[in-house]
Protein backbone atom coordinates (compact mmCIF):
# COMPACT_ATOMS: atom_id res chain seq x y z
CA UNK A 1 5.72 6.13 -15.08
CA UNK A 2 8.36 5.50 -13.10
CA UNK A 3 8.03 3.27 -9.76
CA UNK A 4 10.24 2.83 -6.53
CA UNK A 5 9.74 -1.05 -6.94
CA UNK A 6 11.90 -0.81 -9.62
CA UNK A 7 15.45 -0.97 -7.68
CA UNK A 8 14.03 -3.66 -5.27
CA UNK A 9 13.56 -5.46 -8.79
CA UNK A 10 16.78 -4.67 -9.83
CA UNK A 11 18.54 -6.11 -6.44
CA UNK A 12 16.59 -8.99 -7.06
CA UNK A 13 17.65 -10.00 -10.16
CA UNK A 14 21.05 -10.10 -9.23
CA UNK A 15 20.72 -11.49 -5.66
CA UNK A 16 22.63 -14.38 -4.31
CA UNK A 17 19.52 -15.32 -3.03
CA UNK A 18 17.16 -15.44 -6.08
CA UNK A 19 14.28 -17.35 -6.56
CA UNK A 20 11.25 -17.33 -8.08
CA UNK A 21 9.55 -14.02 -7.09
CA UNK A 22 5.97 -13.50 -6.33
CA UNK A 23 4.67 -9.79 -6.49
CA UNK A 24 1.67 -8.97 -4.78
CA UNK A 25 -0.68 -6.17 -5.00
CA UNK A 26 -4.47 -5.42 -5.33
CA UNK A 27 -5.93 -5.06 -8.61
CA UNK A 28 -4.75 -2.35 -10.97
CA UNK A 29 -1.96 -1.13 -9.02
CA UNK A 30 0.71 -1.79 -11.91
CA UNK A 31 2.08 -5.45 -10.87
CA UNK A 32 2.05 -5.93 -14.59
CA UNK A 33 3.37 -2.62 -16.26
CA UNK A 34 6.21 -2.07 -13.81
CA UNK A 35 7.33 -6.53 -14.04
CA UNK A 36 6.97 -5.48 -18.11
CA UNK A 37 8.82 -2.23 -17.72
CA UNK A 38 11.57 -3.77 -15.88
CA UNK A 39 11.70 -6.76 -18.02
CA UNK A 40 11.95 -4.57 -21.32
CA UNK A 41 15.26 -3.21 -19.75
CA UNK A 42 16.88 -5.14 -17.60
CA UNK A 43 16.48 -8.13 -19.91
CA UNK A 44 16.90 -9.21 -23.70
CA UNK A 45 13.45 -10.62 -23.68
CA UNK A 46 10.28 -11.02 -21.69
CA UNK A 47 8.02 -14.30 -22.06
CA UNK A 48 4.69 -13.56 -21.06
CA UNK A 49 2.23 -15.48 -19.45
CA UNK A 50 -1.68 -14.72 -18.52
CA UNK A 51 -3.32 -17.04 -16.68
CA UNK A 52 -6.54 -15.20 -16.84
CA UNK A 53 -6.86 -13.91 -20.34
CA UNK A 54 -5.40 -18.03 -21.65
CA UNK A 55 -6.90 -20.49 -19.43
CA UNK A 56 -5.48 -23.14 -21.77
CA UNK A 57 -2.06 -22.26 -20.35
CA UNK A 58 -2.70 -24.34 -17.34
CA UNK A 59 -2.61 -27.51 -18.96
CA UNK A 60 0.93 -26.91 -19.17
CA UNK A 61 1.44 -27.42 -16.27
CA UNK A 62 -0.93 -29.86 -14.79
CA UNK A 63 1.26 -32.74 -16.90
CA UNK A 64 4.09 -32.73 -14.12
CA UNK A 65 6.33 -29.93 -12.57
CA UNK A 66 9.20 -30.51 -14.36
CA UNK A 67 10.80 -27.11 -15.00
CA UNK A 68 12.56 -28.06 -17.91
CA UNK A 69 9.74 -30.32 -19.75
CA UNK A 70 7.49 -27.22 -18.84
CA UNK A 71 10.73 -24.46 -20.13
CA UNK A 72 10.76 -26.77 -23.29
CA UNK A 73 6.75 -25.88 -23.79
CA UNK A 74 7.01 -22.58 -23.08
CA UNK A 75 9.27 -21.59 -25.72
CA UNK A 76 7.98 -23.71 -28.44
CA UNK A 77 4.56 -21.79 -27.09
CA UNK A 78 6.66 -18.20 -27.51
CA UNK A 79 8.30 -19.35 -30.97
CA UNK A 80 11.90 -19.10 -29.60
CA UNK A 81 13.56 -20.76 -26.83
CA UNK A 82 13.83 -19.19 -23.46
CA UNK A 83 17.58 -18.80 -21.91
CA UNK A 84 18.24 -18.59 -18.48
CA UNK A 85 19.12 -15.01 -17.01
CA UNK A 86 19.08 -13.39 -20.24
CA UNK A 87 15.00 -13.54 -20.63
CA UNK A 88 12.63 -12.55 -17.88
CA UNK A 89 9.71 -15.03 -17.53
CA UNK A 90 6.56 -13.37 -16.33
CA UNK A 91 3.61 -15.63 -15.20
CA UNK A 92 0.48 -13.44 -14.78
CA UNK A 93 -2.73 -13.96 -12.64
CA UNK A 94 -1.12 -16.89 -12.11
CA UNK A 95 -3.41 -17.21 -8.99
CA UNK A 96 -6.09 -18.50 -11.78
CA UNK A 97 -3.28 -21.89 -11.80
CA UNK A 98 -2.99 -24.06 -9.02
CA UNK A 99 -0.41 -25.91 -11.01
CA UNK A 100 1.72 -22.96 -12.29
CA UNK A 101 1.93 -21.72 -8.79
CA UNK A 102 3.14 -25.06 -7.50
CA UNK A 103 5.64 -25.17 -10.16
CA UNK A 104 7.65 -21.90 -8.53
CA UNK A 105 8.66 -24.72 -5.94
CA UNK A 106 10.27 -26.59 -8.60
CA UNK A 107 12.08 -23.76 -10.83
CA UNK A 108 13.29 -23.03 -7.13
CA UNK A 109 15.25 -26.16 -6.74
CA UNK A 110 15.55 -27.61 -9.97
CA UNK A 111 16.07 -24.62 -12.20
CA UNK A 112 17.79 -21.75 -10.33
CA UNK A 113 19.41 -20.07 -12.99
CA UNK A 114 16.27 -19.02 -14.39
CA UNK A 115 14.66 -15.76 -13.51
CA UNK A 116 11.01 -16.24 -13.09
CA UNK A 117 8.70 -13.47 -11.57
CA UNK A 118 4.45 -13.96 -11.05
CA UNK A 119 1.88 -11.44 -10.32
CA UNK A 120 -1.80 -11.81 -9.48
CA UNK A 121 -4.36 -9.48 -8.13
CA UNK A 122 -5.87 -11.77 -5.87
CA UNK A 123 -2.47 -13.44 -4.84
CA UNK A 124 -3.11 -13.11 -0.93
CA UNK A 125 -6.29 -14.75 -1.13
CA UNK A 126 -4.63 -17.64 -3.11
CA UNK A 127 -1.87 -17.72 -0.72
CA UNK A 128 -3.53 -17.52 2.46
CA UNK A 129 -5.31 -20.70 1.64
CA UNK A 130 -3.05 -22.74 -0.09
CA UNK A 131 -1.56 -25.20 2.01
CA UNK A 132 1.23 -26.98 -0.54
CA UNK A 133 1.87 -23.94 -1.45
CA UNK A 134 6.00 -24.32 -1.06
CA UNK A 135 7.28 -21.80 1.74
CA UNK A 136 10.42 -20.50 1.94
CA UNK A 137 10.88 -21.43 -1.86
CA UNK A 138 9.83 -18.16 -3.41
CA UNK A 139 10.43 -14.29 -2.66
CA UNK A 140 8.18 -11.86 -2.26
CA UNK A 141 7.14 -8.25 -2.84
CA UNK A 142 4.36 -5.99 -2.49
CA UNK A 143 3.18 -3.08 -4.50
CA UNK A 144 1.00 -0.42 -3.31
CA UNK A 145 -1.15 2.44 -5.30
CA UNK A 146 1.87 5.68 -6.09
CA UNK A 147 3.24 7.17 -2.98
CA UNK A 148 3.20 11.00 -3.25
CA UNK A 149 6.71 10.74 -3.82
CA UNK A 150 6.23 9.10 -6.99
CA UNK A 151 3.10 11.21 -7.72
CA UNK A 152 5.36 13.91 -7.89
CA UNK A 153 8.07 12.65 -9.95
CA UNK A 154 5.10 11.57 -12.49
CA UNK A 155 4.11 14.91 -12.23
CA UNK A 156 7.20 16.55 -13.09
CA UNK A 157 8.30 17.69 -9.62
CA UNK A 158 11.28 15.81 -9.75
CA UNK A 159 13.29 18.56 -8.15
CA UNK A 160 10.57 18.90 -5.35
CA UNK A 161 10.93 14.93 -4.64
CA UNK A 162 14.77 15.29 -4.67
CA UNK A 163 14.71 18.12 -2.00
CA UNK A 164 12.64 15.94 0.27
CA UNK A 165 14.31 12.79 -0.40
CA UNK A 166 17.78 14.61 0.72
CA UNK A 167 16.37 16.46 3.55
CA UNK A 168 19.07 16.54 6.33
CA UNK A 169 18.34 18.74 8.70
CA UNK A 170 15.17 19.88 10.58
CA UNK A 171 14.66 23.10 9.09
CA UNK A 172 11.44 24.79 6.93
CA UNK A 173 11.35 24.41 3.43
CA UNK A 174 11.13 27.87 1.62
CA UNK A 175 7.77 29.60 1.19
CA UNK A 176 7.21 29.01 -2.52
CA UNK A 177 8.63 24.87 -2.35
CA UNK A 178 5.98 24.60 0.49
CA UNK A 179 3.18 26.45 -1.27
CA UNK A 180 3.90 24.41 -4.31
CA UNK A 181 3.85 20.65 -2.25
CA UNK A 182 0.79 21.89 -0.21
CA UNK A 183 -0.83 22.13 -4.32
CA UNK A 184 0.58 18.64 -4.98
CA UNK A 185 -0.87 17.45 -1.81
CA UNK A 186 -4.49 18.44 -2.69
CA UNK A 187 -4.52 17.12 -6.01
CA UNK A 188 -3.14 13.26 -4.50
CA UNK A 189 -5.77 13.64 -1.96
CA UNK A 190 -8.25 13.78 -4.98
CA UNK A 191 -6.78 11.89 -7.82
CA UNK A 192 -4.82 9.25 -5.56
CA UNK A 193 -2.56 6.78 -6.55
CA UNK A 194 -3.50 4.16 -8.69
CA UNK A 195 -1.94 4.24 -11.77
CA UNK A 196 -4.38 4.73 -14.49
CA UNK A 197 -6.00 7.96 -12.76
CA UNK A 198 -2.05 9.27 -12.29
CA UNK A 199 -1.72 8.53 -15.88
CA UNK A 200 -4.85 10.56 -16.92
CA UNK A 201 -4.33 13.54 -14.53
CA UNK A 202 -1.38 13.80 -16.56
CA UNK A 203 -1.98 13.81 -19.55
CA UNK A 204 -5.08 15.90 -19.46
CA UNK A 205 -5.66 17.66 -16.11
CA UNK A 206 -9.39 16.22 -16.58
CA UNK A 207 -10.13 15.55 -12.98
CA UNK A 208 -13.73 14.55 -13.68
CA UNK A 209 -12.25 11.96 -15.64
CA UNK A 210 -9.84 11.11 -13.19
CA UNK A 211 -12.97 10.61 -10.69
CA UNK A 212 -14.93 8.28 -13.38
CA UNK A 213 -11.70 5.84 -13.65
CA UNK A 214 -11.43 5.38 -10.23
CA UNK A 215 -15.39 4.22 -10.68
CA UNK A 216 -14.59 2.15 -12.72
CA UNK A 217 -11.95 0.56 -10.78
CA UNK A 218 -13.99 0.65 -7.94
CA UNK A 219 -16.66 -1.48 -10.07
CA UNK A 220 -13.70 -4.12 -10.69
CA UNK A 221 -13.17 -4.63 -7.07
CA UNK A 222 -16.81 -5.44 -6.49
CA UNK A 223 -17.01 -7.43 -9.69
CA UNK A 224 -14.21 -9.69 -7.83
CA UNK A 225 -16.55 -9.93 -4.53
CA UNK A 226 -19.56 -12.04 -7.12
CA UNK A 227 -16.71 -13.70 -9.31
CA UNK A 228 -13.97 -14.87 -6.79
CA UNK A 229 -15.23 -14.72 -3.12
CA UNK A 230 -16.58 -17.70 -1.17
CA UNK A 231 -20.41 -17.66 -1.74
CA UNK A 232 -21.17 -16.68 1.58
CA UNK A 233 -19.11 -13.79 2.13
CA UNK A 234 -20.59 -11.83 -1.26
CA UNK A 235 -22.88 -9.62 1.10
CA UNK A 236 -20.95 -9.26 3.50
CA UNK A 237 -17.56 -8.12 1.25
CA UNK A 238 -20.37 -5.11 -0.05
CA UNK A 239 -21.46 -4.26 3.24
CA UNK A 240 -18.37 -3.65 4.77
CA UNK A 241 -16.94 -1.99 1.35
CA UNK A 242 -19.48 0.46 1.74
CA UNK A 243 -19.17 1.06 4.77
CA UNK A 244 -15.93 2.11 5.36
CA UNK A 245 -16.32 6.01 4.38
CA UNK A 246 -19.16 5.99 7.16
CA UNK A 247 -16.94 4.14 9.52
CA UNK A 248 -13.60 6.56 8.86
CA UNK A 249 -15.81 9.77 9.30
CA UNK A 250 -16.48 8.83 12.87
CA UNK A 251 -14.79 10.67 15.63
CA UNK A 252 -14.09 7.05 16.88
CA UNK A 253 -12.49 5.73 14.07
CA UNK A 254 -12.51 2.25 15.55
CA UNK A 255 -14.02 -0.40 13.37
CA UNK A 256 -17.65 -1.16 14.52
CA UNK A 257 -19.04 -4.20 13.16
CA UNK A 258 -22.76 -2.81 13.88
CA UNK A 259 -21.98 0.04 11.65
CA UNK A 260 -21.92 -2.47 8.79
CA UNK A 261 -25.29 -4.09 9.61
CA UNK A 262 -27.18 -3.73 13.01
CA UNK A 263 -26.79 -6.57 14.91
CA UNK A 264 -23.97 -7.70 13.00
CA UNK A 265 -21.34 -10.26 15.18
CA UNK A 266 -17.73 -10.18 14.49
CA UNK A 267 -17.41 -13.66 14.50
CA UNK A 268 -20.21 -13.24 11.32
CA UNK A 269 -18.20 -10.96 9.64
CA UNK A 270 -14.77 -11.77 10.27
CA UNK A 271 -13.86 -14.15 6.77
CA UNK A 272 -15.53 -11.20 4.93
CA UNK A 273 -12.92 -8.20 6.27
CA UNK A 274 -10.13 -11.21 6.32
CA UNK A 275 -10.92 -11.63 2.43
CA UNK A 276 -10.79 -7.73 1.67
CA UNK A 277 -7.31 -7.36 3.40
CA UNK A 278 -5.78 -10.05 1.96
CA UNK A 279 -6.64 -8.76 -1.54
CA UNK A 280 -4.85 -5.80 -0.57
CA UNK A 281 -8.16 -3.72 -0.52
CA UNK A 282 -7.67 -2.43 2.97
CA UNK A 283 -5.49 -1.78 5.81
CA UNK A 284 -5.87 -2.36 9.78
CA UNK A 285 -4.29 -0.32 12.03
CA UNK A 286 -4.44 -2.70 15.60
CA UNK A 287 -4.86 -0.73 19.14
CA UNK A 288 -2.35 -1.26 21.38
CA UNK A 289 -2.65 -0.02 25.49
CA UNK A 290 1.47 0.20 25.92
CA UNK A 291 4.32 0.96 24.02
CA UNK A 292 6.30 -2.11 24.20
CA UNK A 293 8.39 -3.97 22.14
CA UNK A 294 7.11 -6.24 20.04
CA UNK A 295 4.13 -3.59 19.42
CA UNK A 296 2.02 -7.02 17.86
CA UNK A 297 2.29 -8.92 21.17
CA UNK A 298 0.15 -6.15 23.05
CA UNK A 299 -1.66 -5.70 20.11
CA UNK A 300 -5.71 -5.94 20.38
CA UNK A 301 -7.21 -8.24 17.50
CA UNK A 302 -10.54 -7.24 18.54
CA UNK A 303 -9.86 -3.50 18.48
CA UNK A 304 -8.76 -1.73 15.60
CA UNK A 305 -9.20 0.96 12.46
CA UNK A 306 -9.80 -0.03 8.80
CA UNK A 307 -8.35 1.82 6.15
CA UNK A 308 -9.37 2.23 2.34
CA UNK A 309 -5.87 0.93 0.09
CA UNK A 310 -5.93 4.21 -1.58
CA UNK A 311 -6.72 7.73 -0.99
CA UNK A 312 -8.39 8.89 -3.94
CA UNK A 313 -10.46 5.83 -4.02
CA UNK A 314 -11.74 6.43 -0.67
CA UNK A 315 -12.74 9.97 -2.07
CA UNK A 316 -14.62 8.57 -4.98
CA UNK A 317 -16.47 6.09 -2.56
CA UNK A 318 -17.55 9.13 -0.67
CA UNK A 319 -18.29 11.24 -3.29
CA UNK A 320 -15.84 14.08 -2.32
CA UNK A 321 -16.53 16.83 -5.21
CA UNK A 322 -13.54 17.78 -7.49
CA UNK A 323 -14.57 21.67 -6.59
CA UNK A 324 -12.70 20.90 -2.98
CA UNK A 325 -9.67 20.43 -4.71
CA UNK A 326 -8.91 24.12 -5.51
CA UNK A 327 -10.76 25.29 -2.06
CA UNK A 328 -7.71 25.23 0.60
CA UNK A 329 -7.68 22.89 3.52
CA UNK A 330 -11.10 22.54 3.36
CA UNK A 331 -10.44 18.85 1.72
CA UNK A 332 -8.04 17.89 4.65
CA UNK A 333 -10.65 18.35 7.03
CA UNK A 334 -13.52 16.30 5.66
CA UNK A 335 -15.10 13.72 7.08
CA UNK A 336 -13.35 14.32 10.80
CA UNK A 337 -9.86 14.23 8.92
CA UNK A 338 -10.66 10.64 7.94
CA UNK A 339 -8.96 11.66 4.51
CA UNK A 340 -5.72 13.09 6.28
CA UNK A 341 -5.61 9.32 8.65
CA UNK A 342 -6.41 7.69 5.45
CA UNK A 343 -3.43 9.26 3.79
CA UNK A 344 -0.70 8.64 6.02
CA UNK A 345 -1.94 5.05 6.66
CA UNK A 346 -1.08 4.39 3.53
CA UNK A 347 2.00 6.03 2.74
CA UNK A 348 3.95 4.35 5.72
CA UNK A 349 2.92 1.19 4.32
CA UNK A 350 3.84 1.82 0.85
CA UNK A 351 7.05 3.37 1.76
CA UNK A 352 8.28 0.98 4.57
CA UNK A 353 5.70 -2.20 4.85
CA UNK A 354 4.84 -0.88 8.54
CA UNK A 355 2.60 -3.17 10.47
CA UNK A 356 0.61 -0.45 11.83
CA UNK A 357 -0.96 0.14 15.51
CA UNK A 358 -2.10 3.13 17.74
CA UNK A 359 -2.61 4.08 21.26
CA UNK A 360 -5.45 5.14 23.09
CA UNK A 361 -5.14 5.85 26.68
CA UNK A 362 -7.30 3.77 29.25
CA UNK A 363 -9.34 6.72 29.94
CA UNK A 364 -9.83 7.19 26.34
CA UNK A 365 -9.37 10.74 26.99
CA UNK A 366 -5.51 10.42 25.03
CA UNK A 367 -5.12 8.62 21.19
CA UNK A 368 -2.06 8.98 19.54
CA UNK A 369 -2.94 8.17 15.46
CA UNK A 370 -0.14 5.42 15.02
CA UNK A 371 2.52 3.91 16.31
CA UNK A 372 5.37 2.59 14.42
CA UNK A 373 7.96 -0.22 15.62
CA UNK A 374 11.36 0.69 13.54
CA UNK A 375 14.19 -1.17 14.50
CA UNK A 376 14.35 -1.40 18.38
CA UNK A 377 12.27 1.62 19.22
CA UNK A 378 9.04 2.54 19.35
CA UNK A 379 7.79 5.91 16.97
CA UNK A 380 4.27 7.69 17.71
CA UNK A 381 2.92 9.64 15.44
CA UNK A 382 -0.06 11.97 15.73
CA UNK A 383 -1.90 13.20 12.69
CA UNK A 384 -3.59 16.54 12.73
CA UNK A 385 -5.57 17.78 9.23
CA UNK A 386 -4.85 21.45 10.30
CA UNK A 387 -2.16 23.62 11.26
CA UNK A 388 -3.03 23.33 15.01
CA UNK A 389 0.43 22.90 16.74
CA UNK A 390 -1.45 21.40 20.30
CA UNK A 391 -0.38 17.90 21.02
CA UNK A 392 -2.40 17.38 24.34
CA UNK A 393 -2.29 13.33 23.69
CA UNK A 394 1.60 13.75 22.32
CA UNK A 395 2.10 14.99 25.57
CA UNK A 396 -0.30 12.37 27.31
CA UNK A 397 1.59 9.36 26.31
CA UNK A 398 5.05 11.62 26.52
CA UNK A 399 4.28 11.17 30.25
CA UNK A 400 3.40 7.53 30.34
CA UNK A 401 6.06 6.38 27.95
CA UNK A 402 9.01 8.53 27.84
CA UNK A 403 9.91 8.11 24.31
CA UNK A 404 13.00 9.47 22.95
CA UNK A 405 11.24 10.94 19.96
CA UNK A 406 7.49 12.35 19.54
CA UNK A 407 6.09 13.39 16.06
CA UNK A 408 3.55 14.89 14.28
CA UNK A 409 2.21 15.15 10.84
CA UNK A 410 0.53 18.11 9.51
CA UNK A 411 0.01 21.09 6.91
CA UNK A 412 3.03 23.23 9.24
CA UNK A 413 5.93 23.45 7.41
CA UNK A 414 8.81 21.08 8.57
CA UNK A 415 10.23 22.14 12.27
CA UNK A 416 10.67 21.02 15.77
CA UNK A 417 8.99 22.17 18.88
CA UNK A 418 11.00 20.92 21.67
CA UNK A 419 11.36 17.74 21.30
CA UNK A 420 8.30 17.74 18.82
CA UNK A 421 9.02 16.59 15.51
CA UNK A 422 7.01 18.26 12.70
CA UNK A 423 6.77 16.35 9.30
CA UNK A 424 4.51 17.82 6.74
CA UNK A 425 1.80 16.01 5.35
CA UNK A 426 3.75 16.11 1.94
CA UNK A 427 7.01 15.01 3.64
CA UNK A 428 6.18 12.18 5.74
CA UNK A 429 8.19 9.71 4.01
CA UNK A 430 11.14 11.58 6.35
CA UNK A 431 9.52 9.95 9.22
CA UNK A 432 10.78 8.41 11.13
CA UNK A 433 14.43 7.93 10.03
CA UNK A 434 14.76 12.24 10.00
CA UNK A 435 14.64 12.16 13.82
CA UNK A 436 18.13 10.48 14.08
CA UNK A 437 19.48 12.86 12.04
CA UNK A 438 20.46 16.87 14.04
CA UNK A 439 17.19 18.88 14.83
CA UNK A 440 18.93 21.54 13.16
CA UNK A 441 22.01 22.80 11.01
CA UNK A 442 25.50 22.97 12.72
C-alpha cells in the first residue's frame, strides 16, 4: 500500500542535507514496510538490520563506532559488501542498541556518503531519555496510522483522493462523490488506519476480522507496558489506557486524572501519560485562554484533552459494534462525538505534524475544538459530528479574536457561510491552506 511518507523519503535521499535518518512511529504503523518498500526501489539493495529479532547484532557495535570497521562487518555479515548511495542500510528496533544508535553520530560525520535510515517502535521513549544521544546529527520523521487520504487510495478511490487533493475553489462536491466519501468515511471510522486492518479490509471486506486485528494490536501495546516500561509506571500505563474511551465520551473532554483512579494526583501519574505519548500511543491537545502567537506560550500544561493514536483503535477499545457501520451517522455521534474529535485530531497531525491546542472561553460557556498555528496566523476549528450548521462558540471567539478565517468540520458538504468555512469530515486535509484560496469560482 502506498504511503505519503514515501516522497518525504525520496527528498531525503537526495538532500544536500542528508544524514542518518531516524523514523519514528508507534508500533505497527508500517516504519518497516514503507523504509523496505522504498528501499526495494529507490535503491539497488537494502541491508537489513533487526535489533530485536538478532540481539547478537549489538556486539557489532559495542567494539568502537567506527563507521567503516562497523561497514566492513556489516557486509561480511550480509555476504556482499555494502556501497555507499547505491544500497539503503536499514537498522531496525534499533532502540533495543544503545551502541547502534550512538553510531548514527558517527556515520554522520565520518561517513556521509552513506545512506543509513533506523526505525523503532519505541524510539521516543529511547530518545527522550538518552542524553549522548548526538543532536543535530541525525534527521527525523514521523509516521502516523493511514490518513483517510491514503485509506482511500488503498481502497481504490484514487479518483475520489485526486478530486480532493486538487480542490480549488469553495464549492460542493456533487451528490453521488459526496454520498460515496460519506461511505468511505464510516468504514475509516471503524476499520482505522493501521496498516494491517487496511490491508485486511481489503482484501476481504471481513470487518469482524478487521476488529480482531486491531485486538491484537491492541494486546501488543500493553504487552510493551510489562516488557519495556519503568516498573513503576506498569499500572498506571493500563489505567490510563483504559481509560481514555471513558474520558473522550465526556461532555468535558478535558483529561481528568481522577477518572483514571479516584484520588489519583497528577504529579502520580504524570511519567505514566509522558511514557504513552512518547511511544506515539496518544495525542494531547493543550487549552489555551487567547489566540496569540506562539499558541504554546499561552498554552496550559495542566489543562488539556488526550487522544487515542488511531481511530479505529479507539473503536475497538470501546467496543463500537461493526453493525454501526452500515447505520448512517449514528457512528459519528457516539460517545458525545468523541469518535468525530478523535478523528480529526489525528488527521491534522498525520497530515501536517500540528502541535495541537483549543479554546475555551473563561466562562466556559464558548470551546472552540482546536486551534491550529500555521505560519503566522492563528486557525480555529470547530468540530461538529452532525450536520448542524450553528456555530454559537465560532461566533463567541469571532468576537473576542477577530480572526481572518473561522472553520468548521462536519458531515455538510464543502461550502462557506459568510465568512464560515465548511470542510467535510472526509475533506479536512483542505484545511486550513483552502481558506487562502477564492471562497468561490470566478
Amino acid at each position: 500500500m502506498k504511503r505519503d511518507i514515501y516522497q518525504k523519503l525520496t527528498k531525503w535521499k537526495i538532500s544536500s542535507r542528508r544524514k542518518p535518518l531516524i523514523l519514528r512511529g508507534a508500533r505497527q504503523v508500517g516504519k518497516t514496510y514503507i523504509l523496505k518498500d522504498f528501499g526495494s526501489h529507490e535503491y539497488e539493495k537494502i541491508a537489513y538490520f533487526d535489533f530485536e529479532a538478532t540481539p547478537d547484532l549489538d556486539d557489532i557495535f559495542k567494539r568502537n563506532l567506527d563507521p567503516s570497521r562497523i561497514l566492513t562487518d556489516l557486509s561480511r555479515l550480509q555476504g556482499w559488501e555494502i556501497k555507499p548511495a547505491q544500497h539503503l542500510i536499514i537498522f531496525d528496533e534499533i532502540q533495543a542498541s544503545n551502541h547502534a544508535l550512538n553510531s548514527l553520530k558517527y556515520f554522520c560525520e565520518n561517513a556521509p556518503q552513506y545512506h543509513v535510515a533506523a526505525a523503532g517502535s519505541l524510539l521516543g521513549v529511547k530518545l527522550s531519555g538518552t542524553k549522548s544521544f548526538p543532536v543535530g546529527k541525525v534527521n527525523f520523521l514521523d509516521l502516523y496510522p493511514m490518513t483517510f487520504m491514503e485509506f482511500l487510495s488503498a481502497a481504490g478511490h484514487s479518483g475520489l483522493r485526486e478530486m480532493i487533493d486538487t480542490t480549488e475553489v469553495f464549492m460542493p462536491y456533487a451528490l453521488p462523490f459526496h454520498a460515496e466519501l460519506m461511505a468511505c468515511l464510516r468504514n475509516y471510522f471503524f476499520i482505522g488506519g493501521m496498516p494491517e486492518a487496511v490491508k485486511h479490509f481489503m482484501g476481504s471486506g471481513d470487518l469482524q476480522g478487521v476488529r480482531e486485528i486491531q485486538k491484537e494490536i491492541i494486546d501488543s501495546f500493553i504487552l510493551d507496558f510489562s516488557k519495556h516500561a519503568p516498573v513503576s509506571d506498569i499500572p498506571k500505563l493500563s489505567l490510563i489506557w483504559n481509560s481514555l474511551p471513558s474520558q473522550l465520551a465526556r461532555e468535558n473532554k478535558k483529561f481528568v486524572f481522577s477518572a483514571v483512579k479516584k484520588s489519583a494526583r497528577a504529579r502520580e501519574y504524570e511519567s505514566a501519560l509522558q511514557w504513552l505519548e512518547d511511544t506515539g500511543l496518544i495525542m494531547k491537545s493543550y487549552h489555551v485562554s487567547t489566540a496569540k502567537l506562539p499558541l504554546k506560550g499561552y498554552a496550559s500544561k495542566e489543562v488539556f484533552k488526550v487522544f487515542v493514536l488511531d481511530i479505529g483503535i479507539l473503536g475497538a477499545m470501546s467496543n463500537i459494534p461493526v453493525e454501526l457501520v452500515v447505520k448512517g451517522e449514528r457512528l459519528f455521534n457516539e460517545f458525545q462525538g468523541a469518535f468525530v474529535e478523535n478523528y480529526v485530531a489525528q488527521q491534522l497531525c498525520s497530515h501536517y505534524d500540528y502541535e495541537l491546542y483549543y479554546w475555551k472561553s473563561s466562562g466556559g460557556k464558548a470551546e472552540v475544538d482546536f486551534l491550529i498555528q500555521h505560519e503566522d496566523e492563528v486557525f480555529p476549528l470547530e468540530v461538529k459530528s452532525g450536520i448542524n450548521p450553528r456555530s454559537k462558540s465560532l461566533r463567541s471567539y469571532e468576537v473576542q479574536f477577530s480572526p481572518r478565517f473561522l472553520s468548521r468540520t462536519s458531515l455538510l458538504n464543502l461550502k462557506h457561510n459568510g465568512n464560515i468555512c465548511n470542510y467535510p469530515l472526509y475533506a479536512i486535509s483542505l484545511f486550513p491552506g483552502l481558506a487562502f484560496k477564492p471562497l468561490i469560482k470566478r
